[in-house]
N, C-alpha and C. Protein backbone atom coordinates (compact mmCIF):
# COMPACT_ATOMS: atom_id res chain seq x y z
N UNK A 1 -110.75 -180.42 114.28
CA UNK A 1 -111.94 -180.57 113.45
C UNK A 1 -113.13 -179.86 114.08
N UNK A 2 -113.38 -180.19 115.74
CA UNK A 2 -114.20 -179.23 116.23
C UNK A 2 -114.27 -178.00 115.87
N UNK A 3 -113.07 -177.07 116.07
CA UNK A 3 -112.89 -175.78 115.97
C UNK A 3 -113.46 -175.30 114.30
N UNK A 4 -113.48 -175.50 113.26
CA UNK A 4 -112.99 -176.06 111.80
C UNK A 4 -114.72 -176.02 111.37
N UNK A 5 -115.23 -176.94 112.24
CA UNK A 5 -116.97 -177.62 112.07
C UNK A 5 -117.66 -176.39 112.32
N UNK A 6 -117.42 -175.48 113.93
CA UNK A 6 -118.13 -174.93 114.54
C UNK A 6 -118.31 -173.29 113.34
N UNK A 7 -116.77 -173.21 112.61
CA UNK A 7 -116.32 -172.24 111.75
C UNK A 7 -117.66 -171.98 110.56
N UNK A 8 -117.39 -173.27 110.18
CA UNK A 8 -118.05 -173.86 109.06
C UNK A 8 -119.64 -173.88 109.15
N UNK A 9 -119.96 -173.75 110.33
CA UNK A 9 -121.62 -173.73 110.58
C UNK A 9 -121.98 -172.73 111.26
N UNK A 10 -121.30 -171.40 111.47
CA UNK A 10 -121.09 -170.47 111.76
C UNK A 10 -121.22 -169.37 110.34
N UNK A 11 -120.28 -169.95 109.54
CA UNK A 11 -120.42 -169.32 108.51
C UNK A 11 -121.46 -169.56 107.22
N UNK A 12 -122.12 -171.21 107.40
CA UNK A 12 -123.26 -171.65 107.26
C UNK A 12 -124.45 -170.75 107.48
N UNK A 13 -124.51 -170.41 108.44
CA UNK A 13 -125.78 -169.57 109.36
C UNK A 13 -125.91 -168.41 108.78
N UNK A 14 -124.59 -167.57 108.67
CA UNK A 14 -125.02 -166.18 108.21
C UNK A 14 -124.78 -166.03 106.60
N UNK A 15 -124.75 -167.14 105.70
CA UNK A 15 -124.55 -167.26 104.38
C UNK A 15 -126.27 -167.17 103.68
N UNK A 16 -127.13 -168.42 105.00
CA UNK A 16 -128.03 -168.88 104.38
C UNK A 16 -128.93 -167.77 104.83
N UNK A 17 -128.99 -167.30 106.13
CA UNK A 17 -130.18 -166.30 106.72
C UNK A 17 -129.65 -164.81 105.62
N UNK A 18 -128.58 -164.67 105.23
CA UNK A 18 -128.12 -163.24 104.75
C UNK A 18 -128.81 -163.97 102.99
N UNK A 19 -128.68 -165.09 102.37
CA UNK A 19 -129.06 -164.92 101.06
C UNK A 19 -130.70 -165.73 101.12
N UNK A 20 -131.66 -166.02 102.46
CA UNK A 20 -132.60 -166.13 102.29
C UNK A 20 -133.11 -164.60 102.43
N UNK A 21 -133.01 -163.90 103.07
CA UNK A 21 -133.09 -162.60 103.28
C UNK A 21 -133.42 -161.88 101.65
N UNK A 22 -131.99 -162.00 101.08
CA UNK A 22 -132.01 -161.44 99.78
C UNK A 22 -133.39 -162.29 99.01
N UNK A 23 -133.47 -163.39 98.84
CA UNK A 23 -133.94 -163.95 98.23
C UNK A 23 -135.60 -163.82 98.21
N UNK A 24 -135.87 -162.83 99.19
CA UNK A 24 -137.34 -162.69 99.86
C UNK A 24 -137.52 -161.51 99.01
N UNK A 25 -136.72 -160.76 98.34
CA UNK A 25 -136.76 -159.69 97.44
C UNK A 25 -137.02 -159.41 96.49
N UNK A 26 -135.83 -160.71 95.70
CA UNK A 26 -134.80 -161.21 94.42
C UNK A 26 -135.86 -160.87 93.10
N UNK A 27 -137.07 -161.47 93.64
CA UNK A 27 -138.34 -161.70 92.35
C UNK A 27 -138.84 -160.48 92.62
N UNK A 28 -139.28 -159.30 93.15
CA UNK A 28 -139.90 -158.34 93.11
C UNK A 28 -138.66 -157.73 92.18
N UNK A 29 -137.39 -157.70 92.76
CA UNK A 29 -136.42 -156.51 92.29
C UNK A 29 -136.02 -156.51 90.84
N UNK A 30 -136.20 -157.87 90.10
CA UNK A 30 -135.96 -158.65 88.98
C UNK A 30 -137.22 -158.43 87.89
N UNK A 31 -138.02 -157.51 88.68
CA UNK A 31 -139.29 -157.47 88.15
C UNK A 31 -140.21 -158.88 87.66
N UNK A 32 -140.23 -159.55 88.73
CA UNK A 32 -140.82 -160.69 88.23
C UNK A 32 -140.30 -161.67 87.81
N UNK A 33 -138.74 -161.61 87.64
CA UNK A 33 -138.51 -163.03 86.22
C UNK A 33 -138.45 -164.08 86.88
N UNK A 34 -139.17 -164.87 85.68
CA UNK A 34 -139.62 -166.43 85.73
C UNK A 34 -138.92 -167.43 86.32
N UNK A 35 -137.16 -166.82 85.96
CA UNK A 35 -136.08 -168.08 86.17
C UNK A 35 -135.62 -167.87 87.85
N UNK A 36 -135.86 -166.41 88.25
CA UNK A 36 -135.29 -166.11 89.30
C UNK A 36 -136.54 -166.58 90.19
N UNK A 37 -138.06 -166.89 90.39
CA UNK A 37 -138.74 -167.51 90.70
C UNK A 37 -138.77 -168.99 91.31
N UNK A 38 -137.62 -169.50 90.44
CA UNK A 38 -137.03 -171.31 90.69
C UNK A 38 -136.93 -171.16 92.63
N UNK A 39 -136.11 -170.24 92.49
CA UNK A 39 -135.08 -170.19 94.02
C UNK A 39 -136.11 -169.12 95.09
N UNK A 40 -136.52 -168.15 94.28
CA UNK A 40 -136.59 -167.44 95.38
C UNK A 40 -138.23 -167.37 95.74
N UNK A 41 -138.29 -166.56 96.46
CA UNK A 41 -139.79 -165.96 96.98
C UNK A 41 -140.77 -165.37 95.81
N UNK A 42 -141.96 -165.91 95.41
CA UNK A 42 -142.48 -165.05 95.28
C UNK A 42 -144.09 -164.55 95.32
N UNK A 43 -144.39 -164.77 96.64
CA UNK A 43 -145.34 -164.76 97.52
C UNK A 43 -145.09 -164.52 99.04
N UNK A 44 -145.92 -164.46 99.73
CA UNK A 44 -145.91 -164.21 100.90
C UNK A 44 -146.56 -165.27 102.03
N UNK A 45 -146.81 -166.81 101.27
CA UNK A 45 -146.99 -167.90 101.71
C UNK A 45 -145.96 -168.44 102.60
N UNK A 46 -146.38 -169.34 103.44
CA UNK A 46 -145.29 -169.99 104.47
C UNK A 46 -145.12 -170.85 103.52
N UNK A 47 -144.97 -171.41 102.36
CA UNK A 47 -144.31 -172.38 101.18
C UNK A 47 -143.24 -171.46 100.83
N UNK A 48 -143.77 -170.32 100.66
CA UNK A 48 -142.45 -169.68 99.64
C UNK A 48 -141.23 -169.46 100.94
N UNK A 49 -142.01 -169.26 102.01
CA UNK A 49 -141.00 -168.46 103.12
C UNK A 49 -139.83 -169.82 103.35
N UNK A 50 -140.54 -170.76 102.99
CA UNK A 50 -139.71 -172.53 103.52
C UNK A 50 -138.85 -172.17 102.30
N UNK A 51 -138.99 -171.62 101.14
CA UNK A 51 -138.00 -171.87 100.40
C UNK A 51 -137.06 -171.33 100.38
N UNK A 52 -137.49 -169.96 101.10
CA UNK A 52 -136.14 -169.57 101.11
C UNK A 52 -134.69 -169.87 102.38
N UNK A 53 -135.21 -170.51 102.74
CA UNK A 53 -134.81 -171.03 103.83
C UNK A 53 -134.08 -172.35 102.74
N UNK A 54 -134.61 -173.41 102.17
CA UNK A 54 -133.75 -174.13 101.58
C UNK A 54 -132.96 -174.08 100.95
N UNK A 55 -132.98 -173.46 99.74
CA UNK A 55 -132.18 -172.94 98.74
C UNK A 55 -130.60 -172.41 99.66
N UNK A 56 -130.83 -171.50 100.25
CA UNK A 56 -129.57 -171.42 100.54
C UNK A 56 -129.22 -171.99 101.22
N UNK A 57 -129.75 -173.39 102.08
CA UNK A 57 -128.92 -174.44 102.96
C UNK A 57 -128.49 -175.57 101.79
N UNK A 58 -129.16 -175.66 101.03
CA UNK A 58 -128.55 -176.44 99.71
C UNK A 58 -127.55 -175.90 99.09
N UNK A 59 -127.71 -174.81 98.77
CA UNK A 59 -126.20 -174.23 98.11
C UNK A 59 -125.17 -174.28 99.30
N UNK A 60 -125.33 -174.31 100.04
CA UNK A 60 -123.88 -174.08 101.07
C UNK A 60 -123.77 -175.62 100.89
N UNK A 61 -124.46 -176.36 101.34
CA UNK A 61 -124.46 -177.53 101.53
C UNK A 61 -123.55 -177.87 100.05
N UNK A 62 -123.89 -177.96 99.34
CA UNK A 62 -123.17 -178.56 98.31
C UNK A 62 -121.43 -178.09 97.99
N UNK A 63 -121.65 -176.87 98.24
CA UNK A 63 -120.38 -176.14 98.59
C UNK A 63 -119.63 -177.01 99.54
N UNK A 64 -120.11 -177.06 101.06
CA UNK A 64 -119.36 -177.60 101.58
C UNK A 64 -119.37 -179.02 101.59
N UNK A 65 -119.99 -179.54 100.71
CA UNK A 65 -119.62 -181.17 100.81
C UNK A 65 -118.42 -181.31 100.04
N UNK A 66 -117.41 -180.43 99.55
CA UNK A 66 -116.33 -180.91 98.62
C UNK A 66 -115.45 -180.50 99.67
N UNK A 67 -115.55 -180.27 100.92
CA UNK A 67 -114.39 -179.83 101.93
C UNK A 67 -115.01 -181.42 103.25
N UNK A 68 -115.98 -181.98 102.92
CA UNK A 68 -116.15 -182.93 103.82
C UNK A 68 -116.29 -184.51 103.14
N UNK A 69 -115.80 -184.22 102.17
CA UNK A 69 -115.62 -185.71 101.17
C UNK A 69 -115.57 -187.08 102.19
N UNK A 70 -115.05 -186.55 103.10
CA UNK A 70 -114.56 -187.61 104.21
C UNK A 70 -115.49 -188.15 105.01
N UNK A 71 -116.51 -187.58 105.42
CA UNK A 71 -117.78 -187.77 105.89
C UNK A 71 -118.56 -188.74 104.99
N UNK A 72 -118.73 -189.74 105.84
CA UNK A 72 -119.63 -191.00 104.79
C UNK A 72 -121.27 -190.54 105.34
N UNK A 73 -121.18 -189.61 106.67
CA UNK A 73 -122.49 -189.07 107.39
C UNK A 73 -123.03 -187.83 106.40
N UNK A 74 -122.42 -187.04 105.88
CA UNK A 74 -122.53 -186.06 105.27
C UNK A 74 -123.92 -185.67 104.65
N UNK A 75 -124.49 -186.14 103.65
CA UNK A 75 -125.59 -185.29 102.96
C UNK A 75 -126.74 -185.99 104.12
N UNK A 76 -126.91 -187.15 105.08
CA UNK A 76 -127.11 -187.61 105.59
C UNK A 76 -127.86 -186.64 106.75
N UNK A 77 -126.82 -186.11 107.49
CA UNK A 77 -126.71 -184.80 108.53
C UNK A 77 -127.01 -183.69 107.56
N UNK A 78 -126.97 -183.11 106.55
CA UNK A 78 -127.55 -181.84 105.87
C UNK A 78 -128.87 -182.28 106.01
N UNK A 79 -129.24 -183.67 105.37
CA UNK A 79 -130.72 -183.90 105.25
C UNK A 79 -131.70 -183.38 106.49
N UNK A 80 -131.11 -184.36 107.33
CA UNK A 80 -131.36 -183.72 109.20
C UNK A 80 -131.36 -182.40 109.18
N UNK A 81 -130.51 -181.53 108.82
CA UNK A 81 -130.88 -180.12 109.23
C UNK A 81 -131.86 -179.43 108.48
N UNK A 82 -131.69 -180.08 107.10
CA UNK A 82 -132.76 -179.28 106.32
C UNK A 82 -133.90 -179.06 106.49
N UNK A 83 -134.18 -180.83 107.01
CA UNK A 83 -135.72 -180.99 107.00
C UNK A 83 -136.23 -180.69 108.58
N UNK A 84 -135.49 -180.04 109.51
CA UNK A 84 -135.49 -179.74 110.83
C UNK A 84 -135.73 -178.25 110.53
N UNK A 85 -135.41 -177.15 109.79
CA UNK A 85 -135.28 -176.11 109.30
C UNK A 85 -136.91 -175.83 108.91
N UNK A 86 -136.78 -176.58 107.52
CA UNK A 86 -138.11 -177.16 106.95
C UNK A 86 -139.29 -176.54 107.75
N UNK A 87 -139.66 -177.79 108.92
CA UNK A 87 -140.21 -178.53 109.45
C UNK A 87 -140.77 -176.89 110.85
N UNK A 88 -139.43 -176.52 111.28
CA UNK A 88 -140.20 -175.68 112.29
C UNK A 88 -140.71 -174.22 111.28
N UNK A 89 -140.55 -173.90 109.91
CA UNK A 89 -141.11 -172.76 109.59
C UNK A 89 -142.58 -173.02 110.03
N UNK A 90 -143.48 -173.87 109.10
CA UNK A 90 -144.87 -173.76 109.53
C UNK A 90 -145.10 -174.10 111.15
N UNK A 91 -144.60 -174.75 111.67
CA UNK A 91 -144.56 -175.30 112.91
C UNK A 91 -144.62 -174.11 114.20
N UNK A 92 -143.59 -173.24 113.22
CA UNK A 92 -143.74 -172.19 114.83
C UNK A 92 -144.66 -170.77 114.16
N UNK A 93 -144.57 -170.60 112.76
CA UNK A 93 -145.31 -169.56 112.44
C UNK A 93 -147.16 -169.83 112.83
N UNK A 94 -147.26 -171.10 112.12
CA UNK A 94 -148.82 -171.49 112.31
C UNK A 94 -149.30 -171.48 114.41
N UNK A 95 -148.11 -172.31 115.03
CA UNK A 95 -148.64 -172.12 116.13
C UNK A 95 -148.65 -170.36 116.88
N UNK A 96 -147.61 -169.94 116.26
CA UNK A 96 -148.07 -168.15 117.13
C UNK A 96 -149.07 -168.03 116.31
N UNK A 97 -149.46 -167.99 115.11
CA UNK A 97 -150.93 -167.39 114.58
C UNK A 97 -152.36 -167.75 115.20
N UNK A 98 -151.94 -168.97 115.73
CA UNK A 98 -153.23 -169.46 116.48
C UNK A 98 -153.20 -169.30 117.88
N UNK A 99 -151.80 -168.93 118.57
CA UNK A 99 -152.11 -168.52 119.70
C UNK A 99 -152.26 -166.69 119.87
N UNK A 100 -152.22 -166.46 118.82
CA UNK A 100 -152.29 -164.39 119.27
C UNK A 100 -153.11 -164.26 118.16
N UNK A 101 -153.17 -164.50 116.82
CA UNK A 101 -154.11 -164.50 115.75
C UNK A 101 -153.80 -163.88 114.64
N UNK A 102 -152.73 -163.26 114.91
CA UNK A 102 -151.89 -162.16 113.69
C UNK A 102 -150.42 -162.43 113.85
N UNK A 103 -149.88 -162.33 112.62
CA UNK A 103 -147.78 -162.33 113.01
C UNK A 103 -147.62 -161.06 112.32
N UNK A 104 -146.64 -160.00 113.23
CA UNK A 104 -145.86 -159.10 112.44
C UNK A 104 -144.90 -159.15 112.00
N UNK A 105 -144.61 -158.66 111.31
CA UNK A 105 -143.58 -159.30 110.39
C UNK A 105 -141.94 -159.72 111.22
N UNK A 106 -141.69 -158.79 112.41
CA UNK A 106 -140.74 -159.11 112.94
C UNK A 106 -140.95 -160.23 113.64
N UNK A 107 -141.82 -161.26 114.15
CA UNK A 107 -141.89 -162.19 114.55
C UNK A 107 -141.31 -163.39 113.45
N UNK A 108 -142.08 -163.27 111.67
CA UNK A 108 -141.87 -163.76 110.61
C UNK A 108 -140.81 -163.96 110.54
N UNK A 109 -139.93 -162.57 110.57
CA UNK A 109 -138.30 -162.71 110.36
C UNK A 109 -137.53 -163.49 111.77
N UNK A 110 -137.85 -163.33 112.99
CA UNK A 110 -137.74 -164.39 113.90
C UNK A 110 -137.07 -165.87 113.35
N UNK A 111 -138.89 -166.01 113.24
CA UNK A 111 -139.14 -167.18 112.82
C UNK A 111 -137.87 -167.97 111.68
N UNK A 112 -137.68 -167.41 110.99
CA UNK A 112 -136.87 -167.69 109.93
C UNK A 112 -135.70 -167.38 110.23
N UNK A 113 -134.62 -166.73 111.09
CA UNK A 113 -133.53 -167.25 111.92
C UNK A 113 -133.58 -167.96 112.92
N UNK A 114 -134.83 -168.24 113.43
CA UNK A 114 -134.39 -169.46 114.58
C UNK A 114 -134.79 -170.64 114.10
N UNK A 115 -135.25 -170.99 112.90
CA UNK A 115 -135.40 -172.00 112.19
C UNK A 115 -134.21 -172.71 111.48
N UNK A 116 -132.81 -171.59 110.70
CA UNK A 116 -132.27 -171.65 110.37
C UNK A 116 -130.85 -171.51 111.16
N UNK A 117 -131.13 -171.15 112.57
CA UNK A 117 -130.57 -171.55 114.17
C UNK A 117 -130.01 -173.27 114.34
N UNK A 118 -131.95 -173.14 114.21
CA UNK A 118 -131.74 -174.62 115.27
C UNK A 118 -131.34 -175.87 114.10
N UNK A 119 -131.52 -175.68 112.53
CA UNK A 119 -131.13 -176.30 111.62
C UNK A 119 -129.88 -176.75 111.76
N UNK A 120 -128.74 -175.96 111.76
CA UNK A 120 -127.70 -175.61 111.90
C UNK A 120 -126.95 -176.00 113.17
N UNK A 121 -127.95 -176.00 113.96
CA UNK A 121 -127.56 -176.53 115.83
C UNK A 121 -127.42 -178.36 115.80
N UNK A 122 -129.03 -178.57 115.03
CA UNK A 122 -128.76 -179.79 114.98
C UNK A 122 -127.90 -180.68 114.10
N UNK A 123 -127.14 -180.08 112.70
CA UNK A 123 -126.00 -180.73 112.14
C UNK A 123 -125.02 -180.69 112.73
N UNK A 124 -124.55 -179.53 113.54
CA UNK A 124 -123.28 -179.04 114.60
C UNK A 124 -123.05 -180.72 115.41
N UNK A 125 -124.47 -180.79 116.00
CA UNK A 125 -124.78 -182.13 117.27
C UNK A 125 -124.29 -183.30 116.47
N UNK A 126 -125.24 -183.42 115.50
CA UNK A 126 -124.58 -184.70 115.05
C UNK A 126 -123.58 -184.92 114.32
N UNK A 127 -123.05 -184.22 113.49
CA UNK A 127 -121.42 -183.92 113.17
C UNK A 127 -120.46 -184.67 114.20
N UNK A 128 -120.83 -184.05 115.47
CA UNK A 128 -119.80 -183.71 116.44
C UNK A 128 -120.27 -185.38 117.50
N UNK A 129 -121.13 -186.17 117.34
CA UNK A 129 -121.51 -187.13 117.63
C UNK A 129 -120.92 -188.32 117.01
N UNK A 130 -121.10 -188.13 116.27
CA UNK A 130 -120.91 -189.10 114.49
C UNK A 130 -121.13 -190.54 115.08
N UNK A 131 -123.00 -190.42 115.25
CA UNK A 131 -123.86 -191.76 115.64
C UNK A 131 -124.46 -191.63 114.69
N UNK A 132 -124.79 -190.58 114.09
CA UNK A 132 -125.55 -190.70 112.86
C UNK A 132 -125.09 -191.72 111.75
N UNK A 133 -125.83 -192.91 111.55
CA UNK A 133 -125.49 -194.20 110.41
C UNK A 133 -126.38 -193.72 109.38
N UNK A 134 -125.30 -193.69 108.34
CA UNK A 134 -125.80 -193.32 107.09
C UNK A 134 -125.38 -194.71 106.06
N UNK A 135 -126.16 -195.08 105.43
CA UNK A 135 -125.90 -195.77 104.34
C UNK A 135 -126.56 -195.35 103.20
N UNK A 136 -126.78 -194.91 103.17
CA UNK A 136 -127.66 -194.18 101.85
C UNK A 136 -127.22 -192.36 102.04
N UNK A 137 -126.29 -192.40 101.48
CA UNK A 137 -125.77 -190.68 100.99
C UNK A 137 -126.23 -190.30 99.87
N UNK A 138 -126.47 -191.37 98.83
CA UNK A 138 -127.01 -190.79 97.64
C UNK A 138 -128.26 -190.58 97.83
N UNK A 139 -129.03 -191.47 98.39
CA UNK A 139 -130.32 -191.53 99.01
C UNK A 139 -130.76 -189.88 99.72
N UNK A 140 -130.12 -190.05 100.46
CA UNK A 140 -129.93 -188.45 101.28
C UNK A 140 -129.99 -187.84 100.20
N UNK A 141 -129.06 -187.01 99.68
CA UNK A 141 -128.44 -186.24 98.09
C UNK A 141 -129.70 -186.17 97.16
N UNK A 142 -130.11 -187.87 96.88
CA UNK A 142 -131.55 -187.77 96.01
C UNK A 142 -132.82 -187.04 96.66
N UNK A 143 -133.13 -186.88 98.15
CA UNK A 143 -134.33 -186.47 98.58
C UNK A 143 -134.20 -185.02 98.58
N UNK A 144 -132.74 -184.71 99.06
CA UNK A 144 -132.75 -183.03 98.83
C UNK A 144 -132.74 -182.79 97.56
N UNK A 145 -132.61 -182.95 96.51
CA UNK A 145 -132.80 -182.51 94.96
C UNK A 145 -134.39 -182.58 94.61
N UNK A 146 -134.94 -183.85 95.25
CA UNK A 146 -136.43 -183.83 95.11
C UNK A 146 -137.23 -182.89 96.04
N UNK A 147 -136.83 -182.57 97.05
CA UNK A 147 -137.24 -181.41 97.70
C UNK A 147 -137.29 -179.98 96.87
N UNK A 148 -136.18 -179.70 96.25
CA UNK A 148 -135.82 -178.34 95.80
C UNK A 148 -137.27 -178.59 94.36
N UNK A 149 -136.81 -179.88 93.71
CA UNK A 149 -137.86 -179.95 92.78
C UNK A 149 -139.51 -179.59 93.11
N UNK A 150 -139.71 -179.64 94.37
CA UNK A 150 -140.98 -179.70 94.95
C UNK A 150 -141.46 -178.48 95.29
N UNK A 151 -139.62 -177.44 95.46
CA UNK A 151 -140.29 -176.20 95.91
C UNK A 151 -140.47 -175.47 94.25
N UNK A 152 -139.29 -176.13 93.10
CA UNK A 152 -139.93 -175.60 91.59
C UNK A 152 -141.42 -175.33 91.23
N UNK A 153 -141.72 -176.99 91.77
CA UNK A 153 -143.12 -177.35 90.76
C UNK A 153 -144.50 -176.39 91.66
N UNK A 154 -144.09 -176.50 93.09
CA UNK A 154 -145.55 -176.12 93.66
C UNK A 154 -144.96 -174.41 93.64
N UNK A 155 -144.07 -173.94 93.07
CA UNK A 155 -144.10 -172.15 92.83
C UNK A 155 -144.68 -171.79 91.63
N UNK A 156 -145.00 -173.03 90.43
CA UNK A 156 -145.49 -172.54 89.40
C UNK A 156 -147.25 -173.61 89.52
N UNK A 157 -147.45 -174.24 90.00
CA UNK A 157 -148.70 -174.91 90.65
C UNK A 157 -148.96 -175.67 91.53
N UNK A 158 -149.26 -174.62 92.73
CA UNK A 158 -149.29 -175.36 94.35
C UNK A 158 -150.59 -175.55 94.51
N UNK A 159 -150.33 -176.72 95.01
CA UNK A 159 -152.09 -176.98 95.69
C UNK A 159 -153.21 -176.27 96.44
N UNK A 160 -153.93 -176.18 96.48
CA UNK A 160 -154.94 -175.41 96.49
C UNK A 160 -155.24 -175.73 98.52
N UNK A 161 -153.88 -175.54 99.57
CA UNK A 161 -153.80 -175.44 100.22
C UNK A 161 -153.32 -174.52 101.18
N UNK A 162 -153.53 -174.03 102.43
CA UNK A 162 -153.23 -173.01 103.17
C UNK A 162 -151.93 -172.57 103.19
N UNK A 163 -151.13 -174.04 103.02
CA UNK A 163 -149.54 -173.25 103.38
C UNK A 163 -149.08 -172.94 102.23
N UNK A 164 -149.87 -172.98 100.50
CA UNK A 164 -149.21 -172.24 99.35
C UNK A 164 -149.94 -170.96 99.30
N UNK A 165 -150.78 -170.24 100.03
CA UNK A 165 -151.91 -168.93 99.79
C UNK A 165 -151.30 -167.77 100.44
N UNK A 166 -151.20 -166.79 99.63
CA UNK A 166 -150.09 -165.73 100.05
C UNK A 166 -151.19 -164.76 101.12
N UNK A 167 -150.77 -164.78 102.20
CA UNK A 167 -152.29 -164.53 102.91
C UNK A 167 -152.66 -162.75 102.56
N UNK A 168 -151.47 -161.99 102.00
CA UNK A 168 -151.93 -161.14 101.99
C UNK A 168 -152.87 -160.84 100.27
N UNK A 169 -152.63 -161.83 100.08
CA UNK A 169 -153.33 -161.42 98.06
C UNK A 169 -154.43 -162.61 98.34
N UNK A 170 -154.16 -163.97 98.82
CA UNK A 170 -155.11 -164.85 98.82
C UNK A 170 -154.70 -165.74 97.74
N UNK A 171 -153.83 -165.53 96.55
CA UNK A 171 -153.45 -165.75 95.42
C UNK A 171 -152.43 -167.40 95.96
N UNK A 172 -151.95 -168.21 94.97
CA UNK A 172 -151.55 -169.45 95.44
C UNK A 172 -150.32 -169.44 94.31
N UNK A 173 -149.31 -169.73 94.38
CA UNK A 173 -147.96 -169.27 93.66
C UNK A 173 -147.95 -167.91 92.65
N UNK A 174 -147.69 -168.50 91.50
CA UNK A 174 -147.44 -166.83 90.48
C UNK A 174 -148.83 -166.60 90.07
């Protein structure tokens, strides 16, 4: 199962960084469309950049929860990685901006594989632990669907806060 897990979050890693990647595109190349907007980027905000980072840990995720049925820890430990993923985009982008004052973009892109690194590091851990007590899987399951909903609603009206303002337009979702 070790060998199997490590496969599986291996192939996790370069599914989600290779279709957040795409997904940083998807709406320019699409010329804009509305529906392709749900999932992907379309700004240059650390909101939009978090999304793309989710979307494709949710789609794998759901993918692979029909090969881990067996796991009562399951959406439980995705939750953990997601919101660990989540959590260091603004976390490490905002702190280099305030310690040097500018990010180039290769730092950006950094940022967004070692976010989606250590996401991935920490489901590996607790997988491979299985201390993680879950009683609430649907619970889990329900917060990531309300998450994705959260990255819908604030791409078509985000709050009138720093981490939805595309710093290079100033502009705040579409």
């Amino acid at each position: 199962m070790k060998r199997d897990l490590s496969l599986w979050q291996l192939f996790g890693f370069g599914f989600s960084t290779l279709g957040g990647t795409l997904l940083h595109f998807l709406y320019d190349w699409t010329n804009e469309n509305v529906f392709v907007a749900l999932f992907s980027g379309v700004n240059e905000s650390t909101w939009e950049h978090m999304k793309l980072l989710f979307f494709p840990l949710f789609i794998f995720a759901a993918y692979e929860s029909f090969f881990f049925k067996e796991r009562g820890d399951f959406w439980c430990v995705k939750l953990a990685g997601i919101m660990t993923g989540l959590f260091l985009i603004p976390v490490l982008f905002y702190t280099y901006n305030g310690v040097i004052g500018k990010s180039p973009d290769w730092i950006n892109i950094a940022i967004f594989f070692i976010s989606a690194a250590v996401a991935f590091i920490i489901e590996t851990k607790l997988f491979e632990k299985k201390k993680l007590k879950c009683r609430a899987q649907r619970l889990a399951f329900l917060l990531i669907c309300f998450i994705a909903v959260l990255f819908i609603v604030f791409t078509f009206a985000p709050p009138a806060l720093s981490i939805f303002r595309d710093p290079l337009t100033g502009i705040y979702g579409i």
